[in-house]
Protein backbone atom coordinates (compact mmCIF):
# COMPACT_ATOMS: atom_id res chain seq x y z
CA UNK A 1 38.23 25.33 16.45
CA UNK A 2 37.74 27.07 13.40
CA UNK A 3 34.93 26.77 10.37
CA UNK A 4 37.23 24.45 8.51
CA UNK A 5 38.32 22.36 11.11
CA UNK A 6 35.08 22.01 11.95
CA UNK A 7 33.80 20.94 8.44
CA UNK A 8 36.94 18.57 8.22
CA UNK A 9 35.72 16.58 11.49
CA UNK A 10 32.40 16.10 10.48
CA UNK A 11 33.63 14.94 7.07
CA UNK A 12 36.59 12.04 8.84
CA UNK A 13 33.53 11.64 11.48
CA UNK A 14 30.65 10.44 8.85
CA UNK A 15 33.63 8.62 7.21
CA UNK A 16 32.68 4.31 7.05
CA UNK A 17 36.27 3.64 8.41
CA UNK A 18 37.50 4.10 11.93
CA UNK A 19 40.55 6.63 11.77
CA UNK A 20 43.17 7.34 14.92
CA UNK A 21 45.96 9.58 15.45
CA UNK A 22 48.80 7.98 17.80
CA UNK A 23 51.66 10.05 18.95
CA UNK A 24 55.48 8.58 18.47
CA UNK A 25 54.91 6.18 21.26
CA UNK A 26 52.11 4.72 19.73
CA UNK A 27 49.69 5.52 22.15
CA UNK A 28 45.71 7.12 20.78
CA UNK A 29 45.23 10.75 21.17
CA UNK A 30 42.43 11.28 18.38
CA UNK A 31 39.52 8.60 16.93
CA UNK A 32 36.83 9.20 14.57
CA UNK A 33 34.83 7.53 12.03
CA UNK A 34 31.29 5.32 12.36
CA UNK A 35 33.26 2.42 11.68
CA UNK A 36 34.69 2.89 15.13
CA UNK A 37 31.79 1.85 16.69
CA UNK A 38 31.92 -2.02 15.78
CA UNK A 39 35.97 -1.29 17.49
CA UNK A 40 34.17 0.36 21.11
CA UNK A 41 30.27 -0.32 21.03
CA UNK A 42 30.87 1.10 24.65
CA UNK A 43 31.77 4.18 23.55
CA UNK A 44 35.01 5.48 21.10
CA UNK A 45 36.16 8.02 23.92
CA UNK A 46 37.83 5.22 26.08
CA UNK A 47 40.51 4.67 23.22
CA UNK A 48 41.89 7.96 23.60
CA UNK A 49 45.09 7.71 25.79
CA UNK A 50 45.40 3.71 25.25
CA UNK A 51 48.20 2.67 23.35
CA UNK A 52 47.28 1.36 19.61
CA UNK A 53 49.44 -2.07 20.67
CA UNK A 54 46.86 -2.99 23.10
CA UNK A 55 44.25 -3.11 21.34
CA UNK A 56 45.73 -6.02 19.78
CA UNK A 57 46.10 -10.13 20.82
CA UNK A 58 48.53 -10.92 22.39
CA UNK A 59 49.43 -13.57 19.77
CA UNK A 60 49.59 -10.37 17.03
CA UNK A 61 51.81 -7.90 18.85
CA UNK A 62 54.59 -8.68 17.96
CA UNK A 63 53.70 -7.78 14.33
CA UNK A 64 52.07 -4.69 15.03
CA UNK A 65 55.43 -3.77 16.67
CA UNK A 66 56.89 -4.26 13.71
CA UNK A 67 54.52 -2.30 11.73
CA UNK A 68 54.74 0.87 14.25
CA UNK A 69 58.57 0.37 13.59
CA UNK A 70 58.76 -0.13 10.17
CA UNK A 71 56.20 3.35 9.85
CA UNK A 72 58.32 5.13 12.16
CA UNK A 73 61.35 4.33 10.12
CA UNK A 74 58.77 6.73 7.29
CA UNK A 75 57.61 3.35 5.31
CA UNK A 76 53.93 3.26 4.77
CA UNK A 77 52.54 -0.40 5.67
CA UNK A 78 48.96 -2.21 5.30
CA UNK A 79 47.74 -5.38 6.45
CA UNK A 80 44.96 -7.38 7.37
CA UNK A 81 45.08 -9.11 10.68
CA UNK A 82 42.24 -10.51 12.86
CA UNK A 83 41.17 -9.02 16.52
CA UNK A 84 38.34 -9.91 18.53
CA UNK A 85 35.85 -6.68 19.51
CA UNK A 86 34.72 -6.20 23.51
CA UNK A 87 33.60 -9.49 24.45
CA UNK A 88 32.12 -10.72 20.47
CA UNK A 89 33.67 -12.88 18.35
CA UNK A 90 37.17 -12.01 16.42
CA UNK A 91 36.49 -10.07 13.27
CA UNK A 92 39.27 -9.26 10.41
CA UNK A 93 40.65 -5.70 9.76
CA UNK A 94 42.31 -4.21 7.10
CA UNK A 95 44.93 -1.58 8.40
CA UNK A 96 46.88 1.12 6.69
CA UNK A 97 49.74 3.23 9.07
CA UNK A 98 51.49 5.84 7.77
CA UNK A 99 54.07 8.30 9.36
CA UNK A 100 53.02 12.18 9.23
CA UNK A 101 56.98 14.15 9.49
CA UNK A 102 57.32 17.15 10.06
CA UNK A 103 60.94 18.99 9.70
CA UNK A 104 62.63 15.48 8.74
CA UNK A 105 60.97 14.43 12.45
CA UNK A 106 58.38 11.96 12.91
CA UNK A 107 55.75 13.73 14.54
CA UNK A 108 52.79 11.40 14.36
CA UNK A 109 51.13 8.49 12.73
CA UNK A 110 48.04 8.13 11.10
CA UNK A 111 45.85 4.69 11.59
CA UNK A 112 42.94 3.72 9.10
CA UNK A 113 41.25 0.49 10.15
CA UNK A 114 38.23 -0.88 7.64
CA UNK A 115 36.44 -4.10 8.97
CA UNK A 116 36.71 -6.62 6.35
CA UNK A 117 35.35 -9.56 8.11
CA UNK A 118 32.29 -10.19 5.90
CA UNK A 119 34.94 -9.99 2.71
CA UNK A 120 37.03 -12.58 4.33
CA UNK A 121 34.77 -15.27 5.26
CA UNK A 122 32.80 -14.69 1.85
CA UNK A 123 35.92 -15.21 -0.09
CA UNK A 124 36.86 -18.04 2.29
CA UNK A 125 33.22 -19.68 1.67
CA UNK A 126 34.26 -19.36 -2.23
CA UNK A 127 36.88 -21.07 -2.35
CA UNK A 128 35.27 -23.67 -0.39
CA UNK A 129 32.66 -23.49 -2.69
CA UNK A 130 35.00 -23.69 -5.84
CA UNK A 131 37.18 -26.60 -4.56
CA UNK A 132 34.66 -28.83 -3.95
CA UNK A 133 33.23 -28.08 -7.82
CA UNK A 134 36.72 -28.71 -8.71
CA UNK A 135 36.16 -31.83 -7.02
CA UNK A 136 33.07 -33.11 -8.27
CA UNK A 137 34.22 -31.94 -11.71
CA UNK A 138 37.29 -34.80 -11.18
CA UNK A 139 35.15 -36.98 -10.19
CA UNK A 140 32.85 -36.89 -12.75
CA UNK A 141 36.01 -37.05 -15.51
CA UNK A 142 37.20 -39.94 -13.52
CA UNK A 143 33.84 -41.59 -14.55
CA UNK A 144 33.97 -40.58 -18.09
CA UNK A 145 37.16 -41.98 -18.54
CA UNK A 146 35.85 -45.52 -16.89
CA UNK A 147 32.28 -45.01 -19.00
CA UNK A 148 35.10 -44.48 -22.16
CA UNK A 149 36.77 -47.84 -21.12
CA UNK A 150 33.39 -49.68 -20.80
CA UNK A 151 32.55 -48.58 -24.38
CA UNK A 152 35.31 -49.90 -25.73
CA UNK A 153 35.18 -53.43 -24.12
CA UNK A 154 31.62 -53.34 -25.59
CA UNK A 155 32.82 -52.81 -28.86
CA UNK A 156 35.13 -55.38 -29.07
CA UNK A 157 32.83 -58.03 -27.52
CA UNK A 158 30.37 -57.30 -30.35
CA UNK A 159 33.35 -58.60 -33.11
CA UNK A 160 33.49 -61.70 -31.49
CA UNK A 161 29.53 -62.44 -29.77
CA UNK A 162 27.53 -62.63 -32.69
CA UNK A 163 24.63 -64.17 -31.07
CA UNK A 164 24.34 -60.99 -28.06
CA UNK A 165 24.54 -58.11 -30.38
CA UNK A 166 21.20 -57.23 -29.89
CA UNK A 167 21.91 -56.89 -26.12
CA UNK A 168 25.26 -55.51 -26.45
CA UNK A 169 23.63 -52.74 -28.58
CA UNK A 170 20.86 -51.99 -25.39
CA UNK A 171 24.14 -52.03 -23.43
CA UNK A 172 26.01 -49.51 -25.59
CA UNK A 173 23.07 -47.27 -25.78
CA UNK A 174 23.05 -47.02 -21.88
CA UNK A 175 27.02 -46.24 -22.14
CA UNK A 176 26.77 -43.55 -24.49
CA UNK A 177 23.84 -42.35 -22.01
CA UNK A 178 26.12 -42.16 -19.07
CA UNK A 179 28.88 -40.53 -21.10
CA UNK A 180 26.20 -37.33 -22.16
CA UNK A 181 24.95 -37.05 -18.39
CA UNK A 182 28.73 -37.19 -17.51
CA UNK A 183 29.28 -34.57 -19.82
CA UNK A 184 27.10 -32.61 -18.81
CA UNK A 185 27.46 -32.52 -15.61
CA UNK A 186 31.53 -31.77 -16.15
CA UNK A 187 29.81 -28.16 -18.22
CA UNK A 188 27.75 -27.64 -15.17
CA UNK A 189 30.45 -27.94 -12.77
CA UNK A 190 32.51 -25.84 -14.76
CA UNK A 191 29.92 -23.22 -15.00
CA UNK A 192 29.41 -23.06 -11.48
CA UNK A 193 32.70 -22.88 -10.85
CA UNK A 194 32.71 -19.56 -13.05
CA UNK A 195 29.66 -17.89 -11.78
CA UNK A 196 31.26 -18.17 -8.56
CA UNK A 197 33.97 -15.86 -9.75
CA UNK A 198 31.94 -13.67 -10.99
CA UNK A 199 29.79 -12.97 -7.88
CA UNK A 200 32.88 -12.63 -5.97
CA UNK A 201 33.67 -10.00 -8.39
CA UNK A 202 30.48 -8.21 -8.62
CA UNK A 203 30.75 -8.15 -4.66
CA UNK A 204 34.01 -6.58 -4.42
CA UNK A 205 33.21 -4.15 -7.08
CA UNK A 206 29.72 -2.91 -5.45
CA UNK A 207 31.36 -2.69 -1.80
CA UNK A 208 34.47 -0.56 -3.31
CA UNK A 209 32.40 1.91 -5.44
CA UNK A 210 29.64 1.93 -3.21
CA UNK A 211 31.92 2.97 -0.18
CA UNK A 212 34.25 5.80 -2.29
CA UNK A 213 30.82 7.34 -3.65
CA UNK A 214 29.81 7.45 -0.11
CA UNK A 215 32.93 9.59 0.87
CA UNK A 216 32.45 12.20 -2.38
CA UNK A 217 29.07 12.50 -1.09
CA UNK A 218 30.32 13.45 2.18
CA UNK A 219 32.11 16.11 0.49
CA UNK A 220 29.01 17.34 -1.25
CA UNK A 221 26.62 17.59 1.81
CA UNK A 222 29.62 19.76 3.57
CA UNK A 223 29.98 22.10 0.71
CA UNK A 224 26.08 22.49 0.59
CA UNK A 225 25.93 22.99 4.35
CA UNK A 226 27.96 25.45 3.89
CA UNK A 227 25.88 27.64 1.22
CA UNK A 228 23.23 27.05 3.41
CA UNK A 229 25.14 28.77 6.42
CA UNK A 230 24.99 32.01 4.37
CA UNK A 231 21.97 32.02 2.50
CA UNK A 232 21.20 35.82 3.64
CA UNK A 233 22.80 35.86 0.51
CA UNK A 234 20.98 33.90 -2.01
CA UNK A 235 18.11 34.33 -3.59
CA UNK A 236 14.78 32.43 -2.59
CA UNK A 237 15.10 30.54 -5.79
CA UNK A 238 18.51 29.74 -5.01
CA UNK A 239 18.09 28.83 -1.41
CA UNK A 240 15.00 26.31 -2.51
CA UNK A 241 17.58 24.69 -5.28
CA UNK A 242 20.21 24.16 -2.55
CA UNK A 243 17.53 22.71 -0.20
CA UNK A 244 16.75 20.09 -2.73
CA UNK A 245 19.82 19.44 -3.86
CA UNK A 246 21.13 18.85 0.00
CA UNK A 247 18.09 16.01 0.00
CA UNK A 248 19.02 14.75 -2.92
CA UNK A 249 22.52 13.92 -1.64
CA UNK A 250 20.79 12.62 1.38
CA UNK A 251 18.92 9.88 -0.52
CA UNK A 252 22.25 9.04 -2.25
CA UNK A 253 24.22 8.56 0.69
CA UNK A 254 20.90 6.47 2.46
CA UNK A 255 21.27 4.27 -1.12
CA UNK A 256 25.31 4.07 -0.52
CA UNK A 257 24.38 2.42 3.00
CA UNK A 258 21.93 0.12 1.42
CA UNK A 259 24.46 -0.96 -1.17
CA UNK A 260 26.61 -1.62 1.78
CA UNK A 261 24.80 -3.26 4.01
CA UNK A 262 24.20 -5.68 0.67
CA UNK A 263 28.11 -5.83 0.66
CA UNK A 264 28.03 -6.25 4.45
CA UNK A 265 29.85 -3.29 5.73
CA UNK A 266 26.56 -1.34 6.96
CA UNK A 267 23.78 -2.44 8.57
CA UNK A 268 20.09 -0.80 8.82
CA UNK A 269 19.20 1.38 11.72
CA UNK A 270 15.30 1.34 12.65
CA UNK A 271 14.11 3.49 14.86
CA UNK A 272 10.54 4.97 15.89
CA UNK A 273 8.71 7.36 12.91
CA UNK A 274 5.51 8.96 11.74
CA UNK A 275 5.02 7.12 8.63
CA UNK A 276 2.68 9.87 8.17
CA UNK A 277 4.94 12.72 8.87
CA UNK A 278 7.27 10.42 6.86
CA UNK A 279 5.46 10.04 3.19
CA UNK A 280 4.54 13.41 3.20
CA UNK A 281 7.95 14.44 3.61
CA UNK A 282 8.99 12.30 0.72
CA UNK A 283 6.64 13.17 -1.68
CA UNK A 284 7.37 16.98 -1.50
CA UNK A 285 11.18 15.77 -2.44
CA UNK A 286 9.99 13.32 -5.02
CA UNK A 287 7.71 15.68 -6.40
CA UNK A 288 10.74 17.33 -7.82
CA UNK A 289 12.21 14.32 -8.13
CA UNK A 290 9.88 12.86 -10.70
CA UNK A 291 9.85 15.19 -13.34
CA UNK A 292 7.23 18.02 -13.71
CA UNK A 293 4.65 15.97 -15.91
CA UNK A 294 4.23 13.53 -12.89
CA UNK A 295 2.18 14.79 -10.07
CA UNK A 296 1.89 13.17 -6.17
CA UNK A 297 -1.12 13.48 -4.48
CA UNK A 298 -1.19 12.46 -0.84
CA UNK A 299 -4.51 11.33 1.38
CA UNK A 300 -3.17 10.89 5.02
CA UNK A 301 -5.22 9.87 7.77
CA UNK A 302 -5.10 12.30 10.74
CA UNK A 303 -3.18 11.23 14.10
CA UNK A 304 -0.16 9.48 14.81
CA UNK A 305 0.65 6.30 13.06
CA UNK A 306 4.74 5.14 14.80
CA UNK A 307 6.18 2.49 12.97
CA UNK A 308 9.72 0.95 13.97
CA UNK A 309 11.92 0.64 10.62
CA UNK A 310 14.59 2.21 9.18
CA UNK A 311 14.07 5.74 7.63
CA UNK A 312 16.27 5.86 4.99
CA UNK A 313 15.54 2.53 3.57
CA UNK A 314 11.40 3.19 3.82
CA UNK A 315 12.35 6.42 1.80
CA UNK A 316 14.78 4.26 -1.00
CA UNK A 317 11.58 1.86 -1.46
CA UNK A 318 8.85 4.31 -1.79
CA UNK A 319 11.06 5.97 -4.59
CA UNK A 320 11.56 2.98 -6.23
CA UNK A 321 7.93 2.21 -6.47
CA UNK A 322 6.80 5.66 -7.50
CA UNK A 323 9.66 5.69 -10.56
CA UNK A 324 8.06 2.09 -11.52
CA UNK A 325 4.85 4.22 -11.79
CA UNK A 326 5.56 6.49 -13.54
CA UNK A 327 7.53 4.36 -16.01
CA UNK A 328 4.14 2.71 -15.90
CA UNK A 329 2.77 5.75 -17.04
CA UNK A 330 4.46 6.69 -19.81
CA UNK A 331 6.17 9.56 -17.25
CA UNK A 332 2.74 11.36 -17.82
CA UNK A 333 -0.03 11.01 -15.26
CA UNK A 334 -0.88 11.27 -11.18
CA UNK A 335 0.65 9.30 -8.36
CA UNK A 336 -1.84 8.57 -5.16
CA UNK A 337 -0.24 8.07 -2.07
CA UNK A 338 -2.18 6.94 0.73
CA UNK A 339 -0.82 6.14 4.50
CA UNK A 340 -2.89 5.34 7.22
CA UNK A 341 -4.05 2.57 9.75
CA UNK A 342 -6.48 -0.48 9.96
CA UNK A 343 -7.14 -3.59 11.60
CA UNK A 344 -4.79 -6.38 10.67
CA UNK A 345 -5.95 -9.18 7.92
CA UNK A 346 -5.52 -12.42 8.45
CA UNK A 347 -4.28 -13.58 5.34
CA UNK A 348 -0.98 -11.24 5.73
CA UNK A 349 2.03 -13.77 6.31
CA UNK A 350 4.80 -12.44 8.97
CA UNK A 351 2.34 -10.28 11.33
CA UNK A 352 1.60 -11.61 14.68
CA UNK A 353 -1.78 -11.18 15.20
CA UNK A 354 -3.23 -9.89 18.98
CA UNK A 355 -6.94 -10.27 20.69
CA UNK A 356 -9.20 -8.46 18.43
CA UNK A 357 -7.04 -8.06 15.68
CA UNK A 358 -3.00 -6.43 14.70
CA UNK A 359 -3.43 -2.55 14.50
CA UNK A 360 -1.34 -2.03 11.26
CA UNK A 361 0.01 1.36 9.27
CA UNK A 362 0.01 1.06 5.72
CA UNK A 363 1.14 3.09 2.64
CA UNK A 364 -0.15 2.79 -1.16
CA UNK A 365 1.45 3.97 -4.56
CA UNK A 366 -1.58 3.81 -7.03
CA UNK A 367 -0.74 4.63 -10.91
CA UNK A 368 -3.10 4.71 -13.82
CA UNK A 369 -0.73 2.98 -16.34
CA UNK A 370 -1.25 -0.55 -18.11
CA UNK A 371 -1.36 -2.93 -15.27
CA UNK A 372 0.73 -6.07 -15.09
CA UNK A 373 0.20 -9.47 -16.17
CA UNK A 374 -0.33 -11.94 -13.75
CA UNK A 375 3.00 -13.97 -14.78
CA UNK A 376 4.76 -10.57 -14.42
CA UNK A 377 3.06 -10.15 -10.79
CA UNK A 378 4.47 -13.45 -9.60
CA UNK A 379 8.24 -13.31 -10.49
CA UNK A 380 7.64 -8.84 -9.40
CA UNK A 381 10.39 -9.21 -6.54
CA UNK A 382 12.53 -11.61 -7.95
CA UNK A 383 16.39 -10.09 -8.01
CA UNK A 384 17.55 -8.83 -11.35
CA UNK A 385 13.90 -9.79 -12.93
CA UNK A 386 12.82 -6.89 -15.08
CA UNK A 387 10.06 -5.93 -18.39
CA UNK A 388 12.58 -2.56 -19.04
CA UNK A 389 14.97 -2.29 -21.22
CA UNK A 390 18.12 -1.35 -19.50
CA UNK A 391 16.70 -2.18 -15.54
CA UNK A 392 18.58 -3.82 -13.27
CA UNK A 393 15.97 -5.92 -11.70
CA UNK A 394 17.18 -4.93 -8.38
CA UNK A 395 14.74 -2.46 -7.11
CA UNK A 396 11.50 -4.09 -6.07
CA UNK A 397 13.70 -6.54 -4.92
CA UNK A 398 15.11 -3.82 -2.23
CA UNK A 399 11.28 -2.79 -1.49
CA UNK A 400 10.75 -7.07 -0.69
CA UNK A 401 13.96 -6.99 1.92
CA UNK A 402 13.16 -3.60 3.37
CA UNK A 403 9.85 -4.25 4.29
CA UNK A 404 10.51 -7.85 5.41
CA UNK A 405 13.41 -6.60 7.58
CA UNK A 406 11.05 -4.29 9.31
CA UNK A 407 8.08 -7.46 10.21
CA UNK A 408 5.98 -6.31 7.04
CA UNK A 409 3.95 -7.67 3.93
CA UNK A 410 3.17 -6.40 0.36
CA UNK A 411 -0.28 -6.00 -1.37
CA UNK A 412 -0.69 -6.17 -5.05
CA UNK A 413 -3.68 -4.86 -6.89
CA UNK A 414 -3.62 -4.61 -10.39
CA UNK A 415 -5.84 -4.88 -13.78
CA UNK A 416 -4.63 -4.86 -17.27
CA UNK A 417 -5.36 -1.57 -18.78
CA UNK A 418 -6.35 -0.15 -15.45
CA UNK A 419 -3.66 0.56 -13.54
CA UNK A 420 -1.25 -0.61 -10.23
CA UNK A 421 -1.63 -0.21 -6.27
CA UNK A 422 1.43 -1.26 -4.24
CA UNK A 423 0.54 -1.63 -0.52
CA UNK A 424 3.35 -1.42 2.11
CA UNK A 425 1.84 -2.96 5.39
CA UNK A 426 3.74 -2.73 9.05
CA UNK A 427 3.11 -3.29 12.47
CA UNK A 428 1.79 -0.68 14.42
CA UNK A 429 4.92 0.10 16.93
CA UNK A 430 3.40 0.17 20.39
CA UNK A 431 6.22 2.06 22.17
CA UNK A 432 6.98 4.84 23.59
CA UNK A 433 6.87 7.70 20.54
CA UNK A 434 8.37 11.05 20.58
CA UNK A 435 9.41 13.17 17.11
CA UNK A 436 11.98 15.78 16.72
CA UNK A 437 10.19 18.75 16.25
């Protein structure tokens, strides 16, 4: 296999989709792509030889026939259809075939499946969502309408009972009451019914960008790879520029699958690491990362301290809490970073607690900026709450998830004028622990 071919696999290979190759009788000689996994959690080698048709119900082949025919006839088809994976539930995919011809002959086709089963039921659970606003929204018209009639009927009993105006007027006032909360209510349906759209929108948009930036990305950590194969000749300074920008795409694509796994179409993989080995790691990267007016110190107890998380995410967090410090700090100052271990506390909520106390690994962000008010430090990790101009709001938010996913609290210390210390606390993992050298 030559260089290029070689690059070209390990670009369809780190691909989010799961892509085959049938020959004219439809049958699998070539899979790749992670998304095959959630196809074969056995393994994807066990496709190869089995024909494409198989893979389906036998309630849906009768379309897919007509796909492979309609693609062999050189028409390029997509659909979604559902199919149930190994012995889990059914789960919907979104399909594209195309012919590949070679001298006027059909020689192939090419198969690009994308799970879509989150998309589905989320749109599904919107619409649910938006007819029964719709309905509630006719309902409350409905009573409108009957509070309009009421009004009326009032009105004309006050031409002709002169000695109950005084209660028809308490009665009227309680009408026109009914008729604002109606109203009301009819605006807050309708609003609903809006911001419903609108997530579904925001949803689609972050899964489709998130997944095609993840692809040029691919691209970029292949190209750099291959500088890096012949950096006999590059300069030191050149080779130390490639080296960072290779982790740089690295974080990028570990934010892509963060996006995703928001959008439902990746999901975190935790294993065993040296938070130690870990932060100091990071901070050489984010030293760079940073600016040159921001410095990172690190303090690191000695030994091993495992945690079980998920790498990538534990490295999207920490940079989101260092660039809050130094935004903190005017981008001017020193970062202290300190990991280690301790005895658990008591007062941490989500932490089972053993005889003589949880052993726990923690790391701190400390900044000497302005501090934080304490109605700031309550609403810190609320989604899209943010004091900067421009912020999303989102990335404390993705600190909070990570570090709950993974069994974990947060510490806050802070003092107006002073300065911040952000304390990520985990379990100590117990198991067996072995690192790459």
């Amino acid at each position: 296999m030559s260089e290029g071919d070689g690059r070209y696999r390990q670009f369809v290979e780190a691909s989010s989709d799961c892509m085959k190759e049938l020959d004219r009788d439809g049958v699998i000689r070539f899979v790749a792509g992670l998304g095959c996994a959630a196809l074969a959690p056995e393994g994807t080698d066990r496709l190869v030889g089995m024909r494409w048709l198989d893979l389906w119900p036998a309630e849906a082949r009768d379309m897919v026939t007509g796909v492979l025919d309609r693609a062999g006839a050189g028409e390029r088809v997509d659909f979604v259809s559902a199919r149930r994976t190994g012995d889990g539930p059914s789960r919907w995919w979104e399909v594209m075939v195309a012919p590949v011809v070679a001298g006027d002959v059909l020689d192939h086709f090419i198969v690009i499946s994308r799970d879509v089963t989150e998309r589905v039921e989320l749109q599904a659970a919107l619409e649910a969502i938006i007819e029964l606003l719709q309905e509630r929204l006719n309902e409350t018209v409905a009573r409108s309408v009957s509070a309009t009639t009421q009004y009326g009927t009032l009105l004309e009993r006050l031409e002709t009972e002169h000695g109950a105006r005084r209660d028809a007027e308490s009665r009227l006032a309680g009408v026109r009451e009914q008729l604002d909360l109606a109203n009301r209510a009819r605006d807050l349906a309708e609003a609903g019914a809006r911001q419903a759209q609108k997530q579904q929108a925001i949803g689609q948009l972050v899964s489709g960008v998130a997944h095609d930036f993840n692809n040029m990305l691919q691209t970029v950590i292949v190209s750099l790879s291959g500088l890096q194969d012949d950096s006999d000749e590059l300069s030191p300074r050149h080779r130390r520029m490639i080296t960072y920008a290779v982790e740089g795409a690295r974080h990028a694509t570990a934010l892509t699958r963060r996006l995703l796994a928001f959008a439902r179409n990746q999901y975190a993989q935790p294993e065993a690491v040296d938070l130690g080995d870990l932060v100091v790691a990071f901070a050489d990267f984010a030293r760079h990362g940073l600016g040159g007016r921001v410095g990172i110190e690190v303090l690191r107890q000695p030994g091993a301290l495992p945690v079980w998380l998920d790498r990538h995410g534990v490295e999207q967090a920490l940079m989101n809490v260092c660039l809050n410090a130094r935004d903190a700090m005017g981008g001017f100052g020193n970062i202290v970073m300190e990991v280690g271990e301790r005895v658990g506390d008591e007062r941490l909520p989500g932490l089972a607690h053993e005889a003589g106390g949880l052993r726990q690994v923690f790391v701190s962000v400390a900044d000497t900026g302005g501090g934080m008010a304490e109605e700031v430090r309550q609403r810190l990790f609320e989604p899209y709450f943010t004091t900067k101009e421009g912020g999303s709001g989102l990335g404390l938010a993705q600190v909070y998830g990570m570090v709950a996913q993974a069994g974990g609290a947060i510490e806050i210390e802070s003092e107006t004028g002073v300065g911040t210390r952000i304390r990520l606390v985990f379990p100590r993992y117990p198991g067996p622990f072995a690192l790459d050298e």
